[in-house]
C-alpha atoms as a PDB file:
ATOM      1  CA  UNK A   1     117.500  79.271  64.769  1.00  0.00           C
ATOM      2  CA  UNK A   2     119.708  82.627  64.399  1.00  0.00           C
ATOM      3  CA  UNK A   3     120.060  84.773  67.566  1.00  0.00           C
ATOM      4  CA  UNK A   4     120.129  88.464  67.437  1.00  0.00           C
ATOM      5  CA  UNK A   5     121.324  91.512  69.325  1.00  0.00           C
ATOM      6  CA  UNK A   6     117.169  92.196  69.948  1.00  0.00           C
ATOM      7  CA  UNK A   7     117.201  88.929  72.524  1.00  0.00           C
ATOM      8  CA  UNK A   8     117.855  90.233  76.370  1.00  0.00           C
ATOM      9  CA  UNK A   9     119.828  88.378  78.064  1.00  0.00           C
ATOM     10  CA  UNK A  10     119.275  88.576  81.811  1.00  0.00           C
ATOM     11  CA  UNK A  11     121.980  88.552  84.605  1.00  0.00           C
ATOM     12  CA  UNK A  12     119.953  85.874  86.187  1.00  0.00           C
ATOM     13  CA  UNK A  13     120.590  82.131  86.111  1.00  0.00           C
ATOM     14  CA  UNK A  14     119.525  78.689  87.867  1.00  0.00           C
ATOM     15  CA  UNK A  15     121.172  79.490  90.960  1.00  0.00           C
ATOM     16  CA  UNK A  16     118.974  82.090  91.468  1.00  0.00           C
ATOM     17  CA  UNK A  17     115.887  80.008  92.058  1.00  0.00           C
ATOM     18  CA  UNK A  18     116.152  78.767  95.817  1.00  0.00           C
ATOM     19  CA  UNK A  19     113.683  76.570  97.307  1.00  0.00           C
ATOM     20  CA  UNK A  20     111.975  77.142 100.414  1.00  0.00           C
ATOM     21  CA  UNK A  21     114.510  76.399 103.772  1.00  0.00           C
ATOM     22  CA  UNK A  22     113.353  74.207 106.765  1.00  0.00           C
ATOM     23  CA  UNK A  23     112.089  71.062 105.731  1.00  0.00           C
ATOM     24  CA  UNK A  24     115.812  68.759 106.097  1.00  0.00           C
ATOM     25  CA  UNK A  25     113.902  67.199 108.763  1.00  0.00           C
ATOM     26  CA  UNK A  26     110.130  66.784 107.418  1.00  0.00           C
ATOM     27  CA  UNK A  27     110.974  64.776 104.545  1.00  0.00           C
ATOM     28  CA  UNK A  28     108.211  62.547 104.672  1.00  0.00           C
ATOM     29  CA  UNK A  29     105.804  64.776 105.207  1.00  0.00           C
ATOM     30  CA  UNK A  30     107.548  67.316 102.262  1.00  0.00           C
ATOM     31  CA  UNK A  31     107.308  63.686 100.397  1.00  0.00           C
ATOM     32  CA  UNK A  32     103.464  63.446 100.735  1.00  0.00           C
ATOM     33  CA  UNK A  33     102.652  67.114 100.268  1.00  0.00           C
ATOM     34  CA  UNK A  34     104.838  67.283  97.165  1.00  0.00           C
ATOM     35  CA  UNK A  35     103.321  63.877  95.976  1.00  0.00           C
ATOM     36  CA  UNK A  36      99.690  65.069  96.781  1.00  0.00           C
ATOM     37  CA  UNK A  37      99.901  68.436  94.894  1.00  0.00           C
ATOM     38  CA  UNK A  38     101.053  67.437  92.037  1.00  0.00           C
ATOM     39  CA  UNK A  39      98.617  64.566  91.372  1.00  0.00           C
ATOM     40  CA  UNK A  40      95.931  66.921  92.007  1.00  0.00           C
ATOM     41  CA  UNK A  41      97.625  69.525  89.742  1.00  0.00           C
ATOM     42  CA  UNK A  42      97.929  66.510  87.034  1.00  0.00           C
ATOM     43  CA  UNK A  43      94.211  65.727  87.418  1.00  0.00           C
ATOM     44  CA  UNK A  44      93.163  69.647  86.530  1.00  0.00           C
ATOM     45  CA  UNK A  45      95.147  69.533  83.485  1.00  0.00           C
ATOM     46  CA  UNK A  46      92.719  67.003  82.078  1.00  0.00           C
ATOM     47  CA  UNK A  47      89.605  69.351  82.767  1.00  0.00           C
ATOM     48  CA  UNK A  48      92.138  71.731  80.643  1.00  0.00           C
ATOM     49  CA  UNK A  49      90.153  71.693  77.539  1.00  0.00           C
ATOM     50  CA  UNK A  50      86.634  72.697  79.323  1.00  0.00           C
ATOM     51  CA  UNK A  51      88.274  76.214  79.164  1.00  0.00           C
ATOM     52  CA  UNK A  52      88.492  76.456  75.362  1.00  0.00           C
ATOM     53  CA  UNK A  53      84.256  75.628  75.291  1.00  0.00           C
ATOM     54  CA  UNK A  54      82.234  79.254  74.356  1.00  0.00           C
ATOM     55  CA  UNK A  55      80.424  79.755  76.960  1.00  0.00           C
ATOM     56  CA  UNK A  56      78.356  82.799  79.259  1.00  0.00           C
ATOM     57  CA  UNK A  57      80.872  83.357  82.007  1.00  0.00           C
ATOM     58  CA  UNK A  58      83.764  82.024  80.544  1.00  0.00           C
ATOM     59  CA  UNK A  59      86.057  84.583  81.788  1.00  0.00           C
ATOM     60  CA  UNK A  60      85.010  83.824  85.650  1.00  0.00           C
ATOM     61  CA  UNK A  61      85.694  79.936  84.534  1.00  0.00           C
ATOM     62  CA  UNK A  62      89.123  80.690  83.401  1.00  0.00           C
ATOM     63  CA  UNK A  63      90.035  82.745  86.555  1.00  0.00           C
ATOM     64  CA  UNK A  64      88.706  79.724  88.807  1.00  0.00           C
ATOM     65  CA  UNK A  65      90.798  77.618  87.276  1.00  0.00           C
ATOM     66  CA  UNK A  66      93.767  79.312  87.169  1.00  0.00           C
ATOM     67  CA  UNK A  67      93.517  80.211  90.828  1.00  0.00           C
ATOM     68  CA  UNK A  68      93.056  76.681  91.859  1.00  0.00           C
ATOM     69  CA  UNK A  69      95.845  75.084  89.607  1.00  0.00           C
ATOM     70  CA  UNK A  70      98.217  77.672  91.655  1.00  0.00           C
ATOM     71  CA  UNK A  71      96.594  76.183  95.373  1.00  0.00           C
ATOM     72  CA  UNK A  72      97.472  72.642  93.771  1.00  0.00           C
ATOM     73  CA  UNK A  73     100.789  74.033  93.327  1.00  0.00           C
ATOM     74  CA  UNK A  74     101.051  75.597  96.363  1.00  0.00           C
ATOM     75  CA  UNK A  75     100.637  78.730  95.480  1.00  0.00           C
ATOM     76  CA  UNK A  76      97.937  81.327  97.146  1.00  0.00           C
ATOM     77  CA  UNK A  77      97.177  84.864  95.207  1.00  0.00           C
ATOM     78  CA  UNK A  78      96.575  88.053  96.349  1.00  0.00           C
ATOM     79  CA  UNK A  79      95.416  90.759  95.139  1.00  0.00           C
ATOM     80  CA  UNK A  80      95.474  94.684  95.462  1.00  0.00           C
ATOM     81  CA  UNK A  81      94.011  97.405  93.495  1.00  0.00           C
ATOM     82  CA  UNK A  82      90.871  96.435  91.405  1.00  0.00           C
ATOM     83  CA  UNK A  83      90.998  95.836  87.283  1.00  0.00           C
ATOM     84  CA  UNK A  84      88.470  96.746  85.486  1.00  0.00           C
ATOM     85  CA  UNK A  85      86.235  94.083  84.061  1.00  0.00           C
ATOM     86  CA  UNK A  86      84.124  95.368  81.751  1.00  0.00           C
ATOM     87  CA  UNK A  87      87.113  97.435  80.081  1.00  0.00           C
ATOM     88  CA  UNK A  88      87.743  95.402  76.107  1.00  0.00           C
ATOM     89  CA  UNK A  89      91.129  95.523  74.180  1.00  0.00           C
ATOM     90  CA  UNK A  90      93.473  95.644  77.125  1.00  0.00           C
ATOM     91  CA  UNK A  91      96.841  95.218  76.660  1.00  0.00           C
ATOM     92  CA  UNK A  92      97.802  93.635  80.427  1.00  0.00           C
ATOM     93  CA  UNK A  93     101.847  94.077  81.174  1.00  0.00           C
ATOM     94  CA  UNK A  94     103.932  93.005  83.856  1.00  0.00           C
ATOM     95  CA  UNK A  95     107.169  91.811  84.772  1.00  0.00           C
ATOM     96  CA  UNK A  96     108.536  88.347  83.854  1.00  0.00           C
ATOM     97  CA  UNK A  97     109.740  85.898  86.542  1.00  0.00           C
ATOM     98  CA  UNK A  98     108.374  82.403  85.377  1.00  0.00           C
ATOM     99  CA  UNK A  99     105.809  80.509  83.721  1.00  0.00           C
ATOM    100  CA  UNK A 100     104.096  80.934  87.238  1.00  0.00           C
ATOM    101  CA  UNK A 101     103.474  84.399  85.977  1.00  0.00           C
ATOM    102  CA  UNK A 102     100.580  83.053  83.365  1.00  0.00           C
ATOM    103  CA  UNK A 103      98.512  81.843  85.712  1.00  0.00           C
ATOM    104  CA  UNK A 104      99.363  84.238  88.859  1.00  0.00           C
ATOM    105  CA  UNK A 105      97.389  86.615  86.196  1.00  0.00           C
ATOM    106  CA  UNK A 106      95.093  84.367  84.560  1.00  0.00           C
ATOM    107  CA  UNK A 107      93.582  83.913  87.995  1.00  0.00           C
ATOM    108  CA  UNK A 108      92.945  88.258  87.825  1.00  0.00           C
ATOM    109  CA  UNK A 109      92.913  89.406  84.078  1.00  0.00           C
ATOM    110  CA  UNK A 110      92.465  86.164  82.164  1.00  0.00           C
ATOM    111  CA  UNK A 111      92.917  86.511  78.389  1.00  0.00           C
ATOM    112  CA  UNK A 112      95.418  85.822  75.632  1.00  0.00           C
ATOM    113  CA  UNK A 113      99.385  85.143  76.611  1.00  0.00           C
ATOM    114  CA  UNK A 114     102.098  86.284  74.345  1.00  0.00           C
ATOM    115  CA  UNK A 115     104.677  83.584  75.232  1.00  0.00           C
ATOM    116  CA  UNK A 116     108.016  82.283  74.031  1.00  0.00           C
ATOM    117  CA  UNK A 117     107.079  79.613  71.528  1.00  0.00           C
ATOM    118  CA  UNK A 118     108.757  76.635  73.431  1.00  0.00           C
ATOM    119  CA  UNK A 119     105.591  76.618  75.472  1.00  0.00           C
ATOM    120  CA  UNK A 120     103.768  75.251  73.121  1.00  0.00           C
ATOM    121  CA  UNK A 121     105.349  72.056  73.381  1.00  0.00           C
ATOM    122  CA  UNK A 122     105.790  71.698  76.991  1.00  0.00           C
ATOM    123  CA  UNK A 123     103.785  68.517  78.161  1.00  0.00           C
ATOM    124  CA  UNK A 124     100.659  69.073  79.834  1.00  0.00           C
ATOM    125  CA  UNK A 125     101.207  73.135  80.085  1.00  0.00           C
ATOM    126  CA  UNK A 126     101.425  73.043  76.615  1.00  0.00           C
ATOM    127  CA  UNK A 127      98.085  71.745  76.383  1.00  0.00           C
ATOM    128  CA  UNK A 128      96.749  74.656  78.434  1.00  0.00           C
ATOM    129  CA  UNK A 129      99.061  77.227  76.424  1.00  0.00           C
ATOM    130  CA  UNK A 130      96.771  75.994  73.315  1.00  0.00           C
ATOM    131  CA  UNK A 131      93.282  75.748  75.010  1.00  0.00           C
ATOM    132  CA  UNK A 132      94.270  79.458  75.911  1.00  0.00           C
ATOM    133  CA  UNK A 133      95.326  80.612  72.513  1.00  0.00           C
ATOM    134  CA  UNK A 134      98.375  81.607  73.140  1.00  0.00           C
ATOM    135  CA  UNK A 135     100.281  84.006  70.791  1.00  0.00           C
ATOM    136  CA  UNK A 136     103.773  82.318  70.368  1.00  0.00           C
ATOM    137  CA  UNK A 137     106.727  84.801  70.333  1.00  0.00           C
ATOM    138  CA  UNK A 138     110.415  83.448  68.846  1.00  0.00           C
ATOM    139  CA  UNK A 139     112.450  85.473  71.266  1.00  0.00           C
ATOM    140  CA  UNK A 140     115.460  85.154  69.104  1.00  0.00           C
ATOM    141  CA  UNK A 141     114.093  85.472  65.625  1.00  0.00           C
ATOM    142  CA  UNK A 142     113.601  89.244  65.527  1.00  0.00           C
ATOM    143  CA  UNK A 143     112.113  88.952  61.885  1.00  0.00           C
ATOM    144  CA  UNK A 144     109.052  87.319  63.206  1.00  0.00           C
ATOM    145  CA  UNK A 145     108.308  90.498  65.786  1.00  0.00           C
ATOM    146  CA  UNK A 146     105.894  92.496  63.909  1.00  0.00           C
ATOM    147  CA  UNK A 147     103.858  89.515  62.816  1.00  0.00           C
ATOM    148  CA  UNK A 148     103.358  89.190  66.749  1.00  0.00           C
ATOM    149  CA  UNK A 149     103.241  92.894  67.313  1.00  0.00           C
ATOM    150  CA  UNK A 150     100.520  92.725  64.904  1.00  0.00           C
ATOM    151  CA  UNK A 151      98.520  89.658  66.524  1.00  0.00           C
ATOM    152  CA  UNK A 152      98.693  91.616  69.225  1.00  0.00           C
ATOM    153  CA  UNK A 153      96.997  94.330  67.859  1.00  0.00           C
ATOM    154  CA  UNK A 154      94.224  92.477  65.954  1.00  0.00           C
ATOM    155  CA  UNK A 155      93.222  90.842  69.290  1.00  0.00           C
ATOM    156  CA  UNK A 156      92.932  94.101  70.981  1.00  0.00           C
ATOM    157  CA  UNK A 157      90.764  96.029  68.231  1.00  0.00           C
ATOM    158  CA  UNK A 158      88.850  92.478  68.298  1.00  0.00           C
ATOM    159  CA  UNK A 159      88.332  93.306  72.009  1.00  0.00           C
ATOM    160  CA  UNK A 160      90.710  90.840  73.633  1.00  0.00           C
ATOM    161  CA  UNK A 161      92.688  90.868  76.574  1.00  0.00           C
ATOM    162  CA  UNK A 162      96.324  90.391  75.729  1.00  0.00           C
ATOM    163  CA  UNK A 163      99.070  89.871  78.238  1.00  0.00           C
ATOM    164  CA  UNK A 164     102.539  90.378  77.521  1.00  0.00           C
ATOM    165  CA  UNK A 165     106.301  90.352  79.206  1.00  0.00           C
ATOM    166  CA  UNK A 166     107.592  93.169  77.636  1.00  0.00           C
ATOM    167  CA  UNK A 167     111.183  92.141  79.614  1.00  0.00           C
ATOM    168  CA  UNK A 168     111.581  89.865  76.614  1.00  0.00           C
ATOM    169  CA  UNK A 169     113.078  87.359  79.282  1.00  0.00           C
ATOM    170  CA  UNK A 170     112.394  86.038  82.804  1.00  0.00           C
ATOM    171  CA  UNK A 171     114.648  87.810  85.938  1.00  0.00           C
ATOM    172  CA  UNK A 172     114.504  86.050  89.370  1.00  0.00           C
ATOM    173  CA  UNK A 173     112.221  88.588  90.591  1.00  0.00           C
ATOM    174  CA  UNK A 174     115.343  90.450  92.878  1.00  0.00           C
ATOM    175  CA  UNK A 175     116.725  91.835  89.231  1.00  0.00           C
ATOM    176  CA  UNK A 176     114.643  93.251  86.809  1.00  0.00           C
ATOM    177  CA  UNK A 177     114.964  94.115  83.304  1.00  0.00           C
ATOM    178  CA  UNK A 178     114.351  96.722  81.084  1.00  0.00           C
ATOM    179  CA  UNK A 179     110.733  96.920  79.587  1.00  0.00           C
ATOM    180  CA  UNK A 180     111.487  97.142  75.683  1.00  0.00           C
ATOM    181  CA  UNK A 181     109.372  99.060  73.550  1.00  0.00           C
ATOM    182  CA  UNK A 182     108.262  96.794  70.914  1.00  0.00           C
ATOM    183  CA  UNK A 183     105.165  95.420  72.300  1.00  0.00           C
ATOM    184  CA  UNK A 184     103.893  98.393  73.074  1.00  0.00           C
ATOM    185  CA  UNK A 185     103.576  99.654  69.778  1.00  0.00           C
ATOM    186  CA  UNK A 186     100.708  97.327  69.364  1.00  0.00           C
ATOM    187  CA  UNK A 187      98.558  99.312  71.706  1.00  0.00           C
ATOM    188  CA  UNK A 188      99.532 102.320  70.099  1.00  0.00           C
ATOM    189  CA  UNK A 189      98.518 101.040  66.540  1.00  0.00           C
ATOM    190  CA  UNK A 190      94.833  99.580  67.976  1.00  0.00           C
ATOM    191  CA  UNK A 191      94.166 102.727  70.292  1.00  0.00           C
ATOM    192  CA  UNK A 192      94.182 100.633  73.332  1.00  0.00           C
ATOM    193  CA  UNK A 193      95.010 101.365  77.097  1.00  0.00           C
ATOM    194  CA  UNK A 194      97.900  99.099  78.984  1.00  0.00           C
ATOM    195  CA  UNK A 195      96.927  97.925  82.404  1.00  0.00           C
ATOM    196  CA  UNK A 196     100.502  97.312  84.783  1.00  0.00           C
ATOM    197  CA  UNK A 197     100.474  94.736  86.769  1.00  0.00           C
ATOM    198  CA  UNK A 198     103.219  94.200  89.821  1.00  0.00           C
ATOM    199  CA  UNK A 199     103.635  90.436  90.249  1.00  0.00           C
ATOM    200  CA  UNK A 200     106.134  89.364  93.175  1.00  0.00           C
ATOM    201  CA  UNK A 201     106.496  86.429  95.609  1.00  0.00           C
ATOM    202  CA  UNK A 202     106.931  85.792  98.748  1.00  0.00           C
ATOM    203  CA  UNK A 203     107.633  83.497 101.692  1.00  0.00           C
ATOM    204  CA  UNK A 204     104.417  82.875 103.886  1.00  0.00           C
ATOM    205  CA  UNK A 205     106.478  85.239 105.883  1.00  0.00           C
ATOM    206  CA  UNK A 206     106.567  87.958 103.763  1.00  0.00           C
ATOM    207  CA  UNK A 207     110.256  88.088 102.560  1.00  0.00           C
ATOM    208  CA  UNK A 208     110.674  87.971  98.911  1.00  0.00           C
ATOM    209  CA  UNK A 209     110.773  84.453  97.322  1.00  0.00           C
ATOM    210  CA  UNK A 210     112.728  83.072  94.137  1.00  0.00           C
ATOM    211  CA  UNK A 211     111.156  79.585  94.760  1.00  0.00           C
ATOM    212  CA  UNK A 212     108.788  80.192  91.558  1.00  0.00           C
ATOM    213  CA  UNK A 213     111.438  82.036  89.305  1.00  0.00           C
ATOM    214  CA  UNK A 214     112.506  80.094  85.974  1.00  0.00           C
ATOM    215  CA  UNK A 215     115.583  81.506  85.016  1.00  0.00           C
ATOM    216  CA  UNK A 216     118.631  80.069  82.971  1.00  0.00           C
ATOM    217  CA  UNK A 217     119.166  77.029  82.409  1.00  0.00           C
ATOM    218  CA  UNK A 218     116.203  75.864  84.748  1.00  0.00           C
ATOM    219  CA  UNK A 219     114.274  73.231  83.836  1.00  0.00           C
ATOM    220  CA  UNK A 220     110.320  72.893  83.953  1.00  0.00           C
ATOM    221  CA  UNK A 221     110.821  70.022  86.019  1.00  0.00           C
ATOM    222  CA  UNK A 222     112.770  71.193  88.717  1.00  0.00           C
ATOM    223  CA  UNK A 223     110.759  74.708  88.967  1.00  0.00           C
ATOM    224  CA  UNK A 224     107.766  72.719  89.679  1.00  0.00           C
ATOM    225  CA  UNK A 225     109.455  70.107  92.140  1.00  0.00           C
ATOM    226  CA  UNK A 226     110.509  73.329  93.835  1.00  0.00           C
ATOM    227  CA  UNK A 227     106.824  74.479  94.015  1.00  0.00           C
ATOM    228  CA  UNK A 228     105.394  71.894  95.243  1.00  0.00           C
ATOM    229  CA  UNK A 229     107.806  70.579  98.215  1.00  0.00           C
ATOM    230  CA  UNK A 230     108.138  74.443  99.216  1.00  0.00           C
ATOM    231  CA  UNK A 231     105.483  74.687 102.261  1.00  0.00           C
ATOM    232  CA  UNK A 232     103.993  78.049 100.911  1.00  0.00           C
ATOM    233  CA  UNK A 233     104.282  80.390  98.438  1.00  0.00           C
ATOM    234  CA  UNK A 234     102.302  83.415  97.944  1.00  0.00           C
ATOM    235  CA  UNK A 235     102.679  85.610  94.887  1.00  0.00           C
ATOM    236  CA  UNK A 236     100.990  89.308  95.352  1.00  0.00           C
ATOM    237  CA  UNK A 237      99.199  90.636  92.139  1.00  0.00           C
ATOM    238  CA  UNK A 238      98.815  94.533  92.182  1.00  0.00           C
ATOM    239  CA  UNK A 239      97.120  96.459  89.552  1.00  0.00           C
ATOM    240  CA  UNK A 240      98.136  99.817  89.006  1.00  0.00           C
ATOM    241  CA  UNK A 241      96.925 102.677  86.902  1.00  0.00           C
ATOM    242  CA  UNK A 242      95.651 102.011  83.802  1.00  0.00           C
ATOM    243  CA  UNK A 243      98.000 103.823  81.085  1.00  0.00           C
ATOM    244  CA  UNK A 244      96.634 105.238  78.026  1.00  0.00           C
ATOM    245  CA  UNK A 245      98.678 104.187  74.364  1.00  0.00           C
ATOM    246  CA  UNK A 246      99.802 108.024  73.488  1.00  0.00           C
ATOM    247  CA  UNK A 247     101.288 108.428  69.918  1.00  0.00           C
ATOM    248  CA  UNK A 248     105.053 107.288  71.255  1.00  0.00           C
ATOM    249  CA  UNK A 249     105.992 103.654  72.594  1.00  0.00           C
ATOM    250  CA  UNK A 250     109.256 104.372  74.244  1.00  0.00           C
ATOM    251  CA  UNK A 251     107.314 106.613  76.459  1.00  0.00           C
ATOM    252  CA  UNK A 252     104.398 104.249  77.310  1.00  0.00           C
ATOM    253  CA  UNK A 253     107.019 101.653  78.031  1.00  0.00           C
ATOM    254  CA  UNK A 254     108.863 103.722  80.645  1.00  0.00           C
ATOM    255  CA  UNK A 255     105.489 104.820  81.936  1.00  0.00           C
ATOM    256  CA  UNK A 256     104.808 101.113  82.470  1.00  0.00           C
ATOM    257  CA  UNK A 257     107.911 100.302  83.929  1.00  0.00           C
ATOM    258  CA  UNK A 258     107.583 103.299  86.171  1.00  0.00           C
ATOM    259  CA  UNK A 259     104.564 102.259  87.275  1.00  0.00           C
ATOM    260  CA  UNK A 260     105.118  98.208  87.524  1.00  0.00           C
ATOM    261  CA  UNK A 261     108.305  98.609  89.262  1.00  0.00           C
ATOM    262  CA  UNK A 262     108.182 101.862  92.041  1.00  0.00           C
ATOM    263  CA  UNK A 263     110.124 102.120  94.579  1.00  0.00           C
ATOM    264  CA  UNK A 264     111.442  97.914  93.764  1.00  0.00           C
ATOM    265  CA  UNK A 265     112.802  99.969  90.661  1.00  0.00           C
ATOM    266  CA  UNK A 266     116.347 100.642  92.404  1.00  0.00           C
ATOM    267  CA  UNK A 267     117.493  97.062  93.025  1.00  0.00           C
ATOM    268  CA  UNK A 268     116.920  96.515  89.732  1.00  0.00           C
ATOM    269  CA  UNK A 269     120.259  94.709  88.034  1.00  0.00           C
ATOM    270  CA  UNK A 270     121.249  93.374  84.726  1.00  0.00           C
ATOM    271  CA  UNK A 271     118.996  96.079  82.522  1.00  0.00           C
ATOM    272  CA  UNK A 272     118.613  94.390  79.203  1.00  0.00           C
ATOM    273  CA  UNK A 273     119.173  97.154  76.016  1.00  0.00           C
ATOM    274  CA  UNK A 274     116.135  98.652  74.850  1.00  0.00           C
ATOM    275  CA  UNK A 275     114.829  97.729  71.044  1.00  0.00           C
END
């Protein structure tokens, strides 16, 4: 596969990712809680393809399920602000900070997830990433874009939900990158609002956490051991205003951004070139 000037590349890297301090002398009980969550986690997965079954409801199902996978995990949500539920064709945005992030808003706005294409073959999230129809993006194949820009689109006039990362690339969650314009343009061309989401976590302490970010050369297997032998980890979801298309998609994106990032917007590091 050819790369391309289009792909971000973020200043973040594995040894960004930091599990949870404290537990040097608790290893047997870290042992058992680690050992525990993930065969629990393991057992949902098999329940995975009850989510793909039509069905009145479906949506509350899929939020359920999302939310408890992330408790297996170790994970709790919360959430501030209130979407709106009976709202079709929503383009949902956020920042991107690791595959964490597809469930952290599954469990709020469940719908369709534009994700990189690797997903796909991931074992057992993979499996979910299908059930859920997800719309797989080549990152560094920019001739494929407007095919996805236009999936994108169809599912929103088809009154979808669609979530995207329009960061291109995960960021530890202390750095941020730019939100590029491209994805955007598919709420433009359906006539669709964008609903920001900010998605952060945190200690059970409140500091900031980078125990969930997947970043660099991380692997899917260490990211989850780091999960689940951390003791908590809470990841806040808050929805801010909803954001009408307008005619011009640079503008929508920085209105996004804007609203996604606030005052978090000055730490921000390692800006990827906008597209």
């Amino acid at each position: 596969m050819t790369t391309s000037s289009w792909v971000p590349r973020a200043a973040c890297d594995a040894s960004c990712a930091s599990a949870a301090t404290g537990h040097a002398g608790r290893r047997v009980i870290v042992t058992c809680r680690a050992t525990l969550r993930a065969t629990v986690a393991l057992s949902l997965l098999v329940l995975a393809p009850l989510l793909a079954v039509p069905a009145p409801g479906r949506s509350h199902v899929q939020r359920g399920y999302c939310r408890l996978l992330l408790r297996c995990l170790g994970v709790r949500t919360t959430v501030s602000g209130g979407p709106i539920r009976n709202l079709s064709g929503v383009l949902v945005v956020s920042g991107h900070i690791s595959w964490v992030d597809v469930f952290a808003i599954g469990s709020v706005l469940p719908g369709r997830f534009v994700a990189k294409s690797e997903l796909i073959d991931w074992p057992g999230l993979g499996l979910l990433a299908r059930v859920l129809k997800v719309i797989p993006i080549e990152r560094a194949n920019l001739r494929r874009l407007p095919d996805v820009v236009g999936a994108v689109a169809r599912g929103l006039r088809a009154g979808q939900t669609v979530v995207a990362f329009p960061e291109g690339t995960t960021y530890c969650g202390l750095a941020y990158g730019r939100f590029r314009p491209a994805m955007f343009q598919a709420a433009i061309d359906a006539g669709r609002p964008v609903q920001p989401l900010r998605v952060s976590y945190h200690h059970p302490d409140g500091a900031p956490s980078t125990v969930a970010a997947y970043v660099g050369d991380d692997t899917l297997l260490e990211s989850i051991r780091r999960l689940i032998t951390a003791k908590r980890t809470v990841v806040r979801v808050q929805v801010e205003s909803l954001q009408l298309p307008g005619t011009d998609r640079r503008e929508l994106a920085t209105r996004c951004e804007t609203a996604v990032r606030g005052d978090s917007g000055q730490r921000s590091a390692g800006h990827a070139l906008v597209a």
